[in-house]
N, C-alpha and C. Protein backbone atom coordinates (compact mmCIF):
# COMPACT_ATOMS: atom_id res chain seq x y z
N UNK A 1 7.56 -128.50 4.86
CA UNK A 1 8.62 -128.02 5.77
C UNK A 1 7.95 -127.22 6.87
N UNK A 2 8.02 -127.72 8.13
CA UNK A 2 7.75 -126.77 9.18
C UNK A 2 8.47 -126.12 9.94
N UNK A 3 8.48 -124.73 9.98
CA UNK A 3 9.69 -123.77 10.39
C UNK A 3 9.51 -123.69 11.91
N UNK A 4 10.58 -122.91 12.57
CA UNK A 4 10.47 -123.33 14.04
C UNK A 4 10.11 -124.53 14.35
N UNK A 5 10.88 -125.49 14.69
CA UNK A 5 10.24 -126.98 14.76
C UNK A 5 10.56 -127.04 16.31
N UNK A 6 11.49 -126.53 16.56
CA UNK A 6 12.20 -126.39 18.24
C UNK A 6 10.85 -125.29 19.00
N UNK A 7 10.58 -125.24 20.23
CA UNK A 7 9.71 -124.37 21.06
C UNK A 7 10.69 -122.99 21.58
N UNK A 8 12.52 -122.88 20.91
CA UNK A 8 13.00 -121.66 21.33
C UNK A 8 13.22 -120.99 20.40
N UNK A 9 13.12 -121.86 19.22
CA UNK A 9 13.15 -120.85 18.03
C UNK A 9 12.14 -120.04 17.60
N UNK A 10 10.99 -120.50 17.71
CA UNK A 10 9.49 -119.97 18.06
C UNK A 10 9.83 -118.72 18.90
N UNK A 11 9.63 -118.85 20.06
CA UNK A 11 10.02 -117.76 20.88
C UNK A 11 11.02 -116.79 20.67
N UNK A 12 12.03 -117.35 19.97
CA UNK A 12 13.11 -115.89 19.98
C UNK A 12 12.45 -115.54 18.26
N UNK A 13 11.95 -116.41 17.69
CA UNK A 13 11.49 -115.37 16.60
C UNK A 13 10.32 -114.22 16.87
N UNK A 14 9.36 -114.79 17.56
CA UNK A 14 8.40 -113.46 17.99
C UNK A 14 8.64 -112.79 18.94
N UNK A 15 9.96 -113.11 19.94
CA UNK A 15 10.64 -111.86 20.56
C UNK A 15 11.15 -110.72 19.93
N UNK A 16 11.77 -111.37 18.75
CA UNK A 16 12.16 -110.20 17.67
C UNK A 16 11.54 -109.65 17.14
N UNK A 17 10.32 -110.22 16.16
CA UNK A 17 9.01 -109.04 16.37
C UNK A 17 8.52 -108.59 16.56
N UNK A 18 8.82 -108.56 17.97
CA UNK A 18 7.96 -107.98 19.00
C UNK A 18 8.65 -106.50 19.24
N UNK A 19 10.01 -106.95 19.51
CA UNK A 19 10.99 -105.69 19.47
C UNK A 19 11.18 -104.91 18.67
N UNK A 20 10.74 -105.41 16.94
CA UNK A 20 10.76 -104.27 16.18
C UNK A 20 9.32 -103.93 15.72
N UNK A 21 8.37 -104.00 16.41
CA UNK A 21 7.31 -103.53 16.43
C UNK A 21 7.31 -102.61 17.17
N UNK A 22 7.57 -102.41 18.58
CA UNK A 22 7.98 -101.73 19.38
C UNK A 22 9.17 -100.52 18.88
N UNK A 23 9.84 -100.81 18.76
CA UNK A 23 10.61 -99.58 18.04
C UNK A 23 9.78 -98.82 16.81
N UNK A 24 9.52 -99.63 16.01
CA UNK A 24 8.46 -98.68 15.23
C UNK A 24 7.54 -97.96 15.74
N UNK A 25 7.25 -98.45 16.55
CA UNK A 25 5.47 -97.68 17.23
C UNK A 25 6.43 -96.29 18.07
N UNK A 26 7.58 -96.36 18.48
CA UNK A 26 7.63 -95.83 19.44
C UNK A 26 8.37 -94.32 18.56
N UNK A 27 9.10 -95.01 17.73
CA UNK A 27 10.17 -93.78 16.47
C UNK A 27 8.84 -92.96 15.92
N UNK A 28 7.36 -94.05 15.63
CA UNK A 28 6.16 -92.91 14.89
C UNK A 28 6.14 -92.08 15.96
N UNK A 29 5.62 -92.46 17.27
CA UNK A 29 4.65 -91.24 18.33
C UNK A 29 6.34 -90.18 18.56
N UNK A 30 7.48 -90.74 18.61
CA UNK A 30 8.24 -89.95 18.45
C UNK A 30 8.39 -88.38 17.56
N UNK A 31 7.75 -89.01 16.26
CA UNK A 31 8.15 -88.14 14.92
C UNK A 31 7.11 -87.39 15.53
N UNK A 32 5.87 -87.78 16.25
CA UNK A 32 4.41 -86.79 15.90
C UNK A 32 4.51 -86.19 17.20
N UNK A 33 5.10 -86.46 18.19
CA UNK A 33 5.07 -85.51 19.42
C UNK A 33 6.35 -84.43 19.01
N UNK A 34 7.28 -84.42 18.51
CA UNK A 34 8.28 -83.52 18.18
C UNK A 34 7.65 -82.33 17.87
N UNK A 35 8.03 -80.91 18.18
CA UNK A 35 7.64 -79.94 17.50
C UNK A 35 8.33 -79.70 16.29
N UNK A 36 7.23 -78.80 15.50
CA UNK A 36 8.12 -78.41 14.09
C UNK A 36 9.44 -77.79 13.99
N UNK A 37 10.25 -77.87 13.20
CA UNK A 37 11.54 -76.70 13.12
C UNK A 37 11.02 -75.66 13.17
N UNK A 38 11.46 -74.66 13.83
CA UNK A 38 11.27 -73.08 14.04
C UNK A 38 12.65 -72.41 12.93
N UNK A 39 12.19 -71.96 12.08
CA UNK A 39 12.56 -71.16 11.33
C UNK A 39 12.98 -69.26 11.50
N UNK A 40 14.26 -69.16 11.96
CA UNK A 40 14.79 -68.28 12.60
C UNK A 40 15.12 -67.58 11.71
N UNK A 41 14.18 -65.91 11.43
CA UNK A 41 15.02 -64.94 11.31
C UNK A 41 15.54 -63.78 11.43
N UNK A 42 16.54 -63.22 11.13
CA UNK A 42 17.30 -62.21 11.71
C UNK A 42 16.75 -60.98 11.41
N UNK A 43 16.15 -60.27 12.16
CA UNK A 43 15.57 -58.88 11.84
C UNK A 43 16.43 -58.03 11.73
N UNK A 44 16.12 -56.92 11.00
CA UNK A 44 17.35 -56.24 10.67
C UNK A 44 17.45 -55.41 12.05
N UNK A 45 18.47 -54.85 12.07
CA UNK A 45 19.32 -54.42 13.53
C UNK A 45 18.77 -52.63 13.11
N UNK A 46 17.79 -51.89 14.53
CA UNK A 46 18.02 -51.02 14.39
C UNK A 46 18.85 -49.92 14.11
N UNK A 47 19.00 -48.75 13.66
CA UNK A 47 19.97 -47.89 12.89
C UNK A 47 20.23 -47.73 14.60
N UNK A 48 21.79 -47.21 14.83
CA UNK A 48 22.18 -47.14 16.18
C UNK A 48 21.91 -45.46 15.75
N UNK A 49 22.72 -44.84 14.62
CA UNK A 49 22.73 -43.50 14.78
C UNK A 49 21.72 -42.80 14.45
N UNK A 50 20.57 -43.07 14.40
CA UNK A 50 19.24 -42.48 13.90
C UNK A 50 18.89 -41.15 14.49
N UNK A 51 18.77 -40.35 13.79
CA UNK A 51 19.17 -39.14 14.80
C UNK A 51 17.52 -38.50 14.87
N UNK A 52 17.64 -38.11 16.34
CA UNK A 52 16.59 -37.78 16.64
C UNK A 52 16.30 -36.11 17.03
N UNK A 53 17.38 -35.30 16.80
CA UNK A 53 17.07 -34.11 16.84
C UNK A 53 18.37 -33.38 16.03
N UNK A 54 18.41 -32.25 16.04
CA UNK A 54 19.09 -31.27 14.95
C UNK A 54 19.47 -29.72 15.45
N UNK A 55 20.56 -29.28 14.87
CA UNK A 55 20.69 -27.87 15.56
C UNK A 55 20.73 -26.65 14.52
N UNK A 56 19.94 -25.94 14.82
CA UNK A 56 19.53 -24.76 14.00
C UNK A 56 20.34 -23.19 14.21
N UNK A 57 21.24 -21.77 13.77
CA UNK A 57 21.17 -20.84 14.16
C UNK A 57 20.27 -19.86 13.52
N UNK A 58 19.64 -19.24 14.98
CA UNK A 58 18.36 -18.40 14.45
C UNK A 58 19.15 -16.81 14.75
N UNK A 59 18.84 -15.50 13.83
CA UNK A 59 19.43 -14.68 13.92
C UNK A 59 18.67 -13.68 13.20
N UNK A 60 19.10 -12.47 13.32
CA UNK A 60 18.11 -11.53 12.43
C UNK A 60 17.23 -10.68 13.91
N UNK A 61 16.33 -10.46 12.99
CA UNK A 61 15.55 -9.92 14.27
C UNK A 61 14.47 -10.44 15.33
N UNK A 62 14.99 -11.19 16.30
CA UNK A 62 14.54 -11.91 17.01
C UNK A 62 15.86 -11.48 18.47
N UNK A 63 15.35 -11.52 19.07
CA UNK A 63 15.81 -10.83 21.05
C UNK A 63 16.73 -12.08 21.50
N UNK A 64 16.47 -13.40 20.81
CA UNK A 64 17.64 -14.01 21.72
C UNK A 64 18.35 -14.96 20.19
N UNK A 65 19.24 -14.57 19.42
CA UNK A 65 19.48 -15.00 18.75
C UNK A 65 20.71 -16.22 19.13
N UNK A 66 20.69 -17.26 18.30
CA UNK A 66 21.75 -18.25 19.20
C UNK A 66 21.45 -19.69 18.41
N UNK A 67 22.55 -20.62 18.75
CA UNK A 67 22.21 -21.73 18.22
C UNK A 67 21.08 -22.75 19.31
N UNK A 68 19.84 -23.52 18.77
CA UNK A 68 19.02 -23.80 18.94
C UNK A 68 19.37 -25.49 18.52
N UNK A 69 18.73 -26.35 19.94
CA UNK A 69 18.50 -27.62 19.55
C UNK A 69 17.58 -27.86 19.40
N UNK A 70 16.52 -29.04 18.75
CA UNK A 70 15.11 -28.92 18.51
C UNK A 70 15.01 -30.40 17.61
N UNK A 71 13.85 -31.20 18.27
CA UNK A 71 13.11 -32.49 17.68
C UNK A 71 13.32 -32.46 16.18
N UNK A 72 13.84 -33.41 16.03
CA UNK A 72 13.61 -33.82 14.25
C UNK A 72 12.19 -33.67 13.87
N UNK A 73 11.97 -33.13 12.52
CA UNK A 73 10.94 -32.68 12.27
C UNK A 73 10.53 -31.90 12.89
N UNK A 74 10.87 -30.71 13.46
CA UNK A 74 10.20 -28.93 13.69
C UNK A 74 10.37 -28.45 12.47
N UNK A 75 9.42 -27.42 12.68
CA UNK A 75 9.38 -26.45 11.79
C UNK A 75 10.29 -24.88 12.19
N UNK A 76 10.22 -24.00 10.72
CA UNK A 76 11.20 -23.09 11.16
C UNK A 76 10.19 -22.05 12.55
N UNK A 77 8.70 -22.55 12.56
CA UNK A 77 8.00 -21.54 12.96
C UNK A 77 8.40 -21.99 14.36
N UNK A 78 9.01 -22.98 14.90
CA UNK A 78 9.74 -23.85 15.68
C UNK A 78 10.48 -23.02 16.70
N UNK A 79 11.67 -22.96 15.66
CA UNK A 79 12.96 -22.54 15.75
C UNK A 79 13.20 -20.78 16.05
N UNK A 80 11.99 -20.11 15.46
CA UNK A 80 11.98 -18.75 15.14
C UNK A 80 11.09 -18.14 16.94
N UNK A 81 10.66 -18.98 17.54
CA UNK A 81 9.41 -19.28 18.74
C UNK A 81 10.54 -19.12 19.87
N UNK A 82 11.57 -20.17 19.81
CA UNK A 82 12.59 -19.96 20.79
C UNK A 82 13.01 -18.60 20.76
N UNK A 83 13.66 -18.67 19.85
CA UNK A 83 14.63 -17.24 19.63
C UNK A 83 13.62 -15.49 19.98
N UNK A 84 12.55 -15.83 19.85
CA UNK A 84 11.77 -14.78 20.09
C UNK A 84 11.48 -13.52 19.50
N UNK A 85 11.44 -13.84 18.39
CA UNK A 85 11.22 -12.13 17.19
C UNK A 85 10.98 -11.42 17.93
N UNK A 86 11.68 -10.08 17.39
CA UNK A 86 10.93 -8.41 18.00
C UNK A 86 10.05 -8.12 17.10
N UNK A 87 9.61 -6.83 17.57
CA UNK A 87 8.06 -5.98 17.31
C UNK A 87 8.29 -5.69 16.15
N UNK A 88 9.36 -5.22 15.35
CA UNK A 88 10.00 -5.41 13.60
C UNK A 88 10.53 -6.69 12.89
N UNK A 89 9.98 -7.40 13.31
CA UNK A 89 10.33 -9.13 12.74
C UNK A 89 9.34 -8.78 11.56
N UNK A 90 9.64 -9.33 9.83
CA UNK A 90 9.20 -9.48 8.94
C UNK A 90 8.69 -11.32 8.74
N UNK A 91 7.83 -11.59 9.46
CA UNK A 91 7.88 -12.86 9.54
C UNK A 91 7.01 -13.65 8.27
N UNK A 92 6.21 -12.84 7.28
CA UNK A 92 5.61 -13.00 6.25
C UNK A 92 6.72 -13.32 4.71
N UNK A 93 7.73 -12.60 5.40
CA UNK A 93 8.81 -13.18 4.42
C UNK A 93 9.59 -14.51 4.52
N UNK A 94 9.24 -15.29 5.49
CA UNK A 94 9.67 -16.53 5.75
C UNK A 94 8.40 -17.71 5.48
N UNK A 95 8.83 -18.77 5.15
CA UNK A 95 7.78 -19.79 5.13
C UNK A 95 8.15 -20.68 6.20
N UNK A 96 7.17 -20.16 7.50
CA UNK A 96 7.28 -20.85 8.61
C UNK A 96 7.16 -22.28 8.87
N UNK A 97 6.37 -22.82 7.87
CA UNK A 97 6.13 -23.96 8.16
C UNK A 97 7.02 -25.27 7.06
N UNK A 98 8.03 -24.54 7.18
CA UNK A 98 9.35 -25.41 6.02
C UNK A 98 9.69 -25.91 7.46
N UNK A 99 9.96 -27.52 6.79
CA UNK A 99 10.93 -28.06 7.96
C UNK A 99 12.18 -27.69 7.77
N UNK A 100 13.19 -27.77 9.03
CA UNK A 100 14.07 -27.38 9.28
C UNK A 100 14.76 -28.81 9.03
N UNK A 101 16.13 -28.58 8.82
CA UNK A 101 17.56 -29.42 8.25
C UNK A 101 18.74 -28.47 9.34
N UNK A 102 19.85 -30.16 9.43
CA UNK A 102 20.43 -30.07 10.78
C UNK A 102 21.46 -28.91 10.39
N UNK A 103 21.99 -28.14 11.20
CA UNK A 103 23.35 -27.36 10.64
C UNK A 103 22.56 -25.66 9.78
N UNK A 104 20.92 -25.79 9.46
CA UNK A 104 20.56 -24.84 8.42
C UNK A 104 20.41 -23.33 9.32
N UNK A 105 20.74 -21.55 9.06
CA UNK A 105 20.52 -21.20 9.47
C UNK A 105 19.31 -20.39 9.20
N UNK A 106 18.75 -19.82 10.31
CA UNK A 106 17.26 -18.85 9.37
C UNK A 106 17.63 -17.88 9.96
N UNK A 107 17.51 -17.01 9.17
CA UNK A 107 17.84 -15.40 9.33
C UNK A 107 16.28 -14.83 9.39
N UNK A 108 15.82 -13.87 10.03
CA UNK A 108 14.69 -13.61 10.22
C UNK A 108 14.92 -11.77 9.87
N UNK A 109 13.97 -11.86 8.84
CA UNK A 109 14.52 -10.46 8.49
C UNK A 109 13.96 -8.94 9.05
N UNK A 110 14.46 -7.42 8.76
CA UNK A 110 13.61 -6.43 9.70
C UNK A 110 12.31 -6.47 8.62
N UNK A 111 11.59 -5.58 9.18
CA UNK A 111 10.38 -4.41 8.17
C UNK A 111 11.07 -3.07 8.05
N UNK A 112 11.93 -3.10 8.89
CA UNK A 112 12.92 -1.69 8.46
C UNK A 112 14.09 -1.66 7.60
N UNK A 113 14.70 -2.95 7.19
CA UNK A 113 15.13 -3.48 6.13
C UNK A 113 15.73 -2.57 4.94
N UNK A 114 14.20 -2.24 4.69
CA UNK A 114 14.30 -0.72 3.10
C UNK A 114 14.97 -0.05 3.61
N UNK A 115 14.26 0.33 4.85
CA UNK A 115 14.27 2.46 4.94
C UNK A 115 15.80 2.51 5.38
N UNK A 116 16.10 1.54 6.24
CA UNK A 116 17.47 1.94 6.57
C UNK A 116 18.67 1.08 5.47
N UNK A 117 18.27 1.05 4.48
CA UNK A 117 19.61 1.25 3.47
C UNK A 117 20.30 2.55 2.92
N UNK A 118 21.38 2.71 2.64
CA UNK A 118 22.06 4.05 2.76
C UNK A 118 21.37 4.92 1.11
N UNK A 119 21.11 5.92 1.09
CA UNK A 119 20.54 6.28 -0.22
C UNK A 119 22.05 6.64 -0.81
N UNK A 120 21.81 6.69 -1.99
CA UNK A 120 22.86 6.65 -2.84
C UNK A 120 22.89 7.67 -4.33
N UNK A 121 23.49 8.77 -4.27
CA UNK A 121 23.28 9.63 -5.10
C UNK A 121 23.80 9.41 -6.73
N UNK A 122 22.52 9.26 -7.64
CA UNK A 122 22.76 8.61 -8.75
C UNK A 122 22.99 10.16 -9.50
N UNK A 123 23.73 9.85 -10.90
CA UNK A 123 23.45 10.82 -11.82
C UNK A 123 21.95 11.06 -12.45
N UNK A 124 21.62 12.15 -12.88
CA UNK A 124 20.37 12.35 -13.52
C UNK A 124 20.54 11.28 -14.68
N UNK A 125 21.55 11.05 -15.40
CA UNK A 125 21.46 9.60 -16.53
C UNK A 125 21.08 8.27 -16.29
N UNK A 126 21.34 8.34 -15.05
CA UNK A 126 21.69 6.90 -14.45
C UNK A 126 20.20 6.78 -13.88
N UNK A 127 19.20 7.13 -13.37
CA UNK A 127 17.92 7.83 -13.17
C UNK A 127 17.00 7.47 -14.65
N UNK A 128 16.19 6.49 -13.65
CA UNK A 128 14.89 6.06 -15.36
C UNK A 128 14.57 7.14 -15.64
N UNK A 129 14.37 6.97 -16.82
CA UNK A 129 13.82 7.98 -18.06
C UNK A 129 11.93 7.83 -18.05
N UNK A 130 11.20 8.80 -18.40
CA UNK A 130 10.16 7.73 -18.99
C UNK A 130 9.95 7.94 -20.58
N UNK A 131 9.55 7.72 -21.17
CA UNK A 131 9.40 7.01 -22.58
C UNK A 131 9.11 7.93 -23.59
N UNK A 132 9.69 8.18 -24.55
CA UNK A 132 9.88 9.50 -25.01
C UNK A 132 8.53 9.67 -25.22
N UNK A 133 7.45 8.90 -25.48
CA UNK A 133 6.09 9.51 -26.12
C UNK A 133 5.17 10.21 -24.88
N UNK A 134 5.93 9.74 -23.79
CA UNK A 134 5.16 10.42 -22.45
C UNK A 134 6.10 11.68 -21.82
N UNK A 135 7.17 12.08 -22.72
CA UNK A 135 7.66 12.99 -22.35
C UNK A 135 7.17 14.79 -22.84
N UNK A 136 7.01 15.25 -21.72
CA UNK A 136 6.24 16.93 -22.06
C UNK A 136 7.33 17.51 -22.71
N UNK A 137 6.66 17.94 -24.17
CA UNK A 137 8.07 18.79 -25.18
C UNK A 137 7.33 19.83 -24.86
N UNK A 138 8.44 21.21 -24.71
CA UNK A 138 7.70 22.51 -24.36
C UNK A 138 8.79 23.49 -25.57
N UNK A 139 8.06 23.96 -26.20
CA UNK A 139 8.51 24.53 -27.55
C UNK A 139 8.61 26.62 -27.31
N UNK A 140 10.01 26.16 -27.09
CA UNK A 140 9.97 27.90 -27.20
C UNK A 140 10.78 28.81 -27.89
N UNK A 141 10.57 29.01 -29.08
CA UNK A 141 11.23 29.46 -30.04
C UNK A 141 12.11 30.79 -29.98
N UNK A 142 13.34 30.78 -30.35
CA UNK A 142 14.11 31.86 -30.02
C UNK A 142 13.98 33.26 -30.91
N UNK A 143 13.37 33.51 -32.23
CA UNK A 143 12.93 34.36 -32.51
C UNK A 143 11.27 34.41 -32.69
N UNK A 144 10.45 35.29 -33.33
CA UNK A 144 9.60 35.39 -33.57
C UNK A 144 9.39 35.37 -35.10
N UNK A 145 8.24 34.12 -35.28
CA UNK A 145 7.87 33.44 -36.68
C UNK A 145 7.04 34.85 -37.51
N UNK A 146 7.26 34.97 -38.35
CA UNK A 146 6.65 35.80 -39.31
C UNK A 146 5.72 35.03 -40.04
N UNK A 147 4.12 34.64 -39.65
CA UNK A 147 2.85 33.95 -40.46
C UNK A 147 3.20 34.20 -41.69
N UNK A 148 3.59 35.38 -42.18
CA UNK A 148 3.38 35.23 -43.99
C UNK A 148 4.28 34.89 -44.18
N UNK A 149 5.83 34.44 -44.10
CA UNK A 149 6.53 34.30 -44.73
C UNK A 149 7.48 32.81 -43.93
N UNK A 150 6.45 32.39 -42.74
CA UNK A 150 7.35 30.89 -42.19
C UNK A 150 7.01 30.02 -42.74
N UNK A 151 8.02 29.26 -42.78
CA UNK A 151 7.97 27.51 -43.48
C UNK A 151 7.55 26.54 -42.69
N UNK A 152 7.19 25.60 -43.15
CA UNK A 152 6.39 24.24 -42.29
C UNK A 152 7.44 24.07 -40.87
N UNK A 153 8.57 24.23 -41.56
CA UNK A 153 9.22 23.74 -40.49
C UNK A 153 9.88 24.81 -39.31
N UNK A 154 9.31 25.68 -39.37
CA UNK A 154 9.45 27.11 -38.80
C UNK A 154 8.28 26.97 -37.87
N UNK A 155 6.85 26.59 -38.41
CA UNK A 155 5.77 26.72 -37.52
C UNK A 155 5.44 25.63 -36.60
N UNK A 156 6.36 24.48 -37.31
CA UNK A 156 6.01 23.47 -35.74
C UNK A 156 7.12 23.59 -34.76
N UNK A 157 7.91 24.72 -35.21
CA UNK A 157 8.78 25.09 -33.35
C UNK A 157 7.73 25.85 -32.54
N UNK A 158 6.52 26.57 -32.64
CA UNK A 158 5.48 27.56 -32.06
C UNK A 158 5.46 26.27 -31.04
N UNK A 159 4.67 26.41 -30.48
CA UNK A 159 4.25 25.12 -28.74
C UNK A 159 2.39 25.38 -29.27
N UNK A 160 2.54 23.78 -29.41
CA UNK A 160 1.41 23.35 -29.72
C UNK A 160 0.87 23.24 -31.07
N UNK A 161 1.67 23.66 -32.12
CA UNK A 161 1.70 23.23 -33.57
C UNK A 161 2.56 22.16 -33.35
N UNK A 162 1.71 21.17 -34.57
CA UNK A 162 2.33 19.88 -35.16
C UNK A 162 2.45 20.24 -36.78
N UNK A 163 2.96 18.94 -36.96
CA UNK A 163 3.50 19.05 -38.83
C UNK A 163 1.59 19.48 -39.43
N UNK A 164 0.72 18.63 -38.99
CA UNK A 164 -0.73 18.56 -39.42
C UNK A 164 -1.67 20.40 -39.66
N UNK A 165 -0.80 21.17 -38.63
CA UNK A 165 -1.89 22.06 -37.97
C UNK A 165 -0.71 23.36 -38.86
N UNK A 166 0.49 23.08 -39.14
CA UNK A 166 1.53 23.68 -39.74
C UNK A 166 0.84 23.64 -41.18
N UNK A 167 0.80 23.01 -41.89
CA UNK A 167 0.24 23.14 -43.18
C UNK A 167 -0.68 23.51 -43.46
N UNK A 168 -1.96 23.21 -42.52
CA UNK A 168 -3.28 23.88 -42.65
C UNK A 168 -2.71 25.76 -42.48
N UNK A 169 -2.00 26.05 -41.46
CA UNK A 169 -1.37 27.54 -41.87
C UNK A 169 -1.37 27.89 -42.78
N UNK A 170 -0.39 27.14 -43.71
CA UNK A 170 -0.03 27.65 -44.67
C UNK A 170 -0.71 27.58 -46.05
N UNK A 171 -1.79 26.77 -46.08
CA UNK A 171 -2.72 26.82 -46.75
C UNK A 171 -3.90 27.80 -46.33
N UNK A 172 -4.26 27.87 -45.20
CA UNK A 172 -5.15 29.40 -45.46
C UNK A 172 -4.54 30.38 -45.45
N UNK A 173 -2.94 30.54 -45.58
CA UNK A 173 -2.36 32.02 -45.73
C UNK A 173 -2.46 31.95 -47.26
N UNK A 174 -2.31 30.84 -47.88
CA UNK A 174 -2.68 31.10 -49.36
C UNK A 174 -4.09 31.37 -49.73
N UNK A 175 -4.74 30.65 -49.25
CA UNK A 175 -5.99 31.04 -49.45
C UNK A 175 -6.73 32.56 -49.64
N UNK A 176 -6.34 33.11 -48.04
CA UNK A 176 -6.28 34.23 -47.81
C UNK A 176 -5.66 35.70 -48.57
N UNK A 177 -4.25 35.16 -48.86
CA UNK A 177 -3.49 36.00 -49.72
C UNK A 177 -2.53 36.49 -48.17
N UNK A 178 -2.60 36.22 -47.50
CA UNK A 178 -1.10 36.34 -46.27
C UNK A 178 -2.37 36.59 -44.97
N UNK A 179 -1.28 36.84 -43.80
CA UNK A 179 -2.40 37.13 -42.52
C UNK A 179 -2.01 38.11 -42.22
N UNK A 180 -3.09 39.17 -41.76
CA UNK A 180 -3.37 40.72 -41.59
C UNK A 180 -2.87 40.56 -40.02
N UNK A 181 -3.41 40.02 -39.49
CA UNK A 181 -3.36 39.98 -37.94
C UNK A 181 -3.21 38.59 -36.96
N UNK A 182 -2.30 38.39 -36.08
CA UNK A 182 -2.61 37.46 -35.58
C UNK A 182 -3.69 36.73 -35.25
N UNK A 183 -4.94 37.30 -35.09
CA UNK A 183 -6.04 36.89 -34.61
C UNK A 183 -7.22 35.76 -35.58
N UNK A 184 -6.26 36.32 -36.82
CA UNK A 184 -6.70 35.60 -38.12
C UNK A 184 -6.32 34.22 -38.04
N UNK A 185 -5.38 33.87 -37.14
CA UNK A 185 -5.25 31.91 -36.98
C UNK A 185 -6.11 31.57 -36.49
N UNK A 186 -7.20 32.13 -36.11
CA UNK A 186 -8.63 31.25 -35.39
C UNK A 186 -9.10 30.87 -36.64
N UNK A 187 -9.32 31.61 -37.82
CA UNK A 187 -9.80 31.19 -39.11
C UNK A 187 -9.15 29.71 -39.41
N UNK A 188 -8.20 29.38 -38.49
CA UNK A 188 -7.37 27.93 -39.06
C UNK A 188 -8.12 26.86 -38.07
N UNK A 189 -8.51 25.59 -39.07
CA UNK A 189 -9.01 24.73 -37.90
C UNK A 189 -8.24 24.10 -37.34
N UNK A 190 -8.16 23.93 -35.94
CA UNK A 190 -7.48 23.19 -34.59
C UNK A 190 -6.88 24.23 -33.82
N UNK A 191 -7.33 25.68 -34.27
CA UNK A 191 -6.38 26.83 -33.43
C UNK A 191 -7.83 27.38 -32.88
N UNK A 192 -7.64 27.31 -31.67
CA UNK A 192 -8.84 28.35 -30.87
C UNK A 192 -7.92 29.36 -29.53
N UNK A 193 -8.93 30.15 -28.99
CA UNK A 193 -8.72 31.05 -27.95
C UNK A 193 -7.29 30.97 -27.42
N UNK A 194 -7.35 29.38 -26.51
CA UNK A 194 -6.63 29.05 -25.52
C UNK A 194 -4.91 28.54 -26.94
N UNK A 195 -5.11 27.98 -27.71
CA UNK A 195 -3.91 27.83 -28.26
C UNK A 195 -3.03 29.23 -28.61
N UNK A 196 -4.21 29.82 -29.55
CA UNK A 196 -4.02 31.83 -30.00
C UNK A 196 -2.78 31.98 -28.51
N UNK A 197 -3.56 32.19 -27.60
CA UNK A 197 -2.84 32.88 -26.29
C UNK A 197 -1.58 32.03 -25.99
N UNK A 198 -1.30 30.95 -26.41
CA UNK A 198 0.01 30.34 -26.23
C UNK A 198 0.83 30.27 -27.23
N UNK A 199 0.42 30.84 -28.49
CA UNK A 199 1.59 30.86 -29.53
C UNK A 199 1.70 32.57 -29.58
N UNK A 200 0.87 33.54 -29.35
CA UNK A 200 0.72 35.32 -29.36
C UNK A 200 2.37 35.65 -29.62
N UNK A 201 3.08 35.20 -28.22
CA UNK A 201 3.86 36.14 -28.02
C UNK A 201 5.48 35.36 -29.44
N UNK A 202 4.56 34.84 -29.99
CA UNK A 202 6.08 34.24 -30.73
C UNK A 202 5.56 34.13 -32.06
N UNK A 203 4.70 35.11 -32.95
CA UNK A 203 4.47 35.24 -33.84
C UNK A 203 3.81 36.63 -33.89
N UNK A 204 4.20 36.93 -35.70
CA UNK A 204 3.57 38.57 -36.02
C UNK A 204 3.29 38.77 -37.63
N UNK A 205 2.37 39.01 -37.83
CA UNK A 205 1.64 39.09 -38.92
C UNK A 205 2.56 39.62 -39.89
C-alpha cells in the first residue's frame, strides 16, 4: 500500500507537520524566555502609633519644675538636666540612670529634708531605753548599815557591793569576831581605798 498516492495529499500532509512543528518550537522558546513567577510577600505594615517620645513631671528641688517632653529612651538624669536642680538637690538618692516611663513622675529630693522636719516632743517612755545591763545603778541607801549586825541583803544596797563581795563581809566579820572600825573592810578582798571612800558615809562599825 502506498500512502499519499495523489502529489496534494503529500503536500498537505507535510504542511501539517510542518505547522505543528512550528508551534512546538515556538510554545518551548516561549516557556524558556518567560520569567519566573515572582512570589509576593506582604511585609508586615509598620506600627502607625509607635511612639517616639514620652512626658515626664519633674519636681522637688530643682528651679524649673514642670512637665517635660523628652526622646523615648532618656534617662531620669535626662529629665532632672531640664528642670535644673538647686544647690540642695539630693541627687545621690535617685538612680539617675533608670530609664524613664511615659506619664512617671521624679521627685527630686532636698539635703535639708531631715533638719527641717518639725521635732516632736516624745514622753521620756516613749524615748529608747538602753539595755538594762548597760544601765548605771547608783545605790544610795536611806539609812546607815551597821557592819556587825547587816544581812547579805542589807550590804548589797552600799554602791559598789555585789551579792559576791557581800558575803565575803560577812565572813570576815565572823572570822574576825565583828568590825572595830570601818577601815577594817580593806581586810576584805575586792574593797580598797577608792571603794572604802564610796561606801564611808553609809556604814558604822
Amino acid at each position: 500500500m502506498v500512502l499519499w498516492e495523489h502529489p496534494v495529499e503529500r503536500y498537505l500532509a507535510l504542511g501539517s507537520l510542518t505547522v505543528i512543528a512550528i508551534s512546538l518550537a515556538i510554545l518551548a522558546g516561549k516557556r524558556l524566555t518567560e520569567p519566573p513567577a515572582l512570589i509576593l510577600e506582604t511585609l508586615p505594615q509598620k506600627q502607625e502609633n509607635l511612639q517616639l517620645s514620652l512626658k515626664v513631671h519633674v519636681k522637688g528641688a530643682v528651679q524649673k519644675p514642670a512637665v517635660y517632653t523628652l526622646p523615648f529612651g532618656s534617662r531620669v538624669a535626662d529629665a532632672i538636666k531640664l528642670a535644673q536642680p538647686r544647690q540642695d538637690a539630693d541627687l545621690n538618692a535617685l538612680n539617675l540612670a533608670a530609664f524613664l516611663e511615659d506619664g512617671q513622675e521624679v521627685v527630686v529630693p532636698s539635703k535639708n529634708r531631715l533638719t527641717n522636719l518639725p521635732t516632736l516632743a516624745l514622753p521620756s517612755s516613749a524615748l529608747p531605753q538602753p539595755p538594762l545591763g548597760s544601765r548605771p545603778v547608783t545605790k544610795s541607801p536611806k539609812l546607815t548599815v551597821n557592819l556587825n549586825t547587816a544581812t547579805e541583803s542589807e550590804l548589797v544596797q552600799l554602791p559598789g557591793i555585789g551579792p559576791a563581795l557581800a558575803k565575803r563581809i560577812i565572813e570576815h566579820r565572823r572570822k574576825i569576831g565583828g568590825f572595830k572600825s570601818v577601815e577594817q573592810l580593806l581586810e576584805v578582798k575586792g574593797i580598797g581605798e577608792k571603794k572604802l571612800e564610796q561606801i564611808r558615809p553609809y556604814v558604822r562599825p
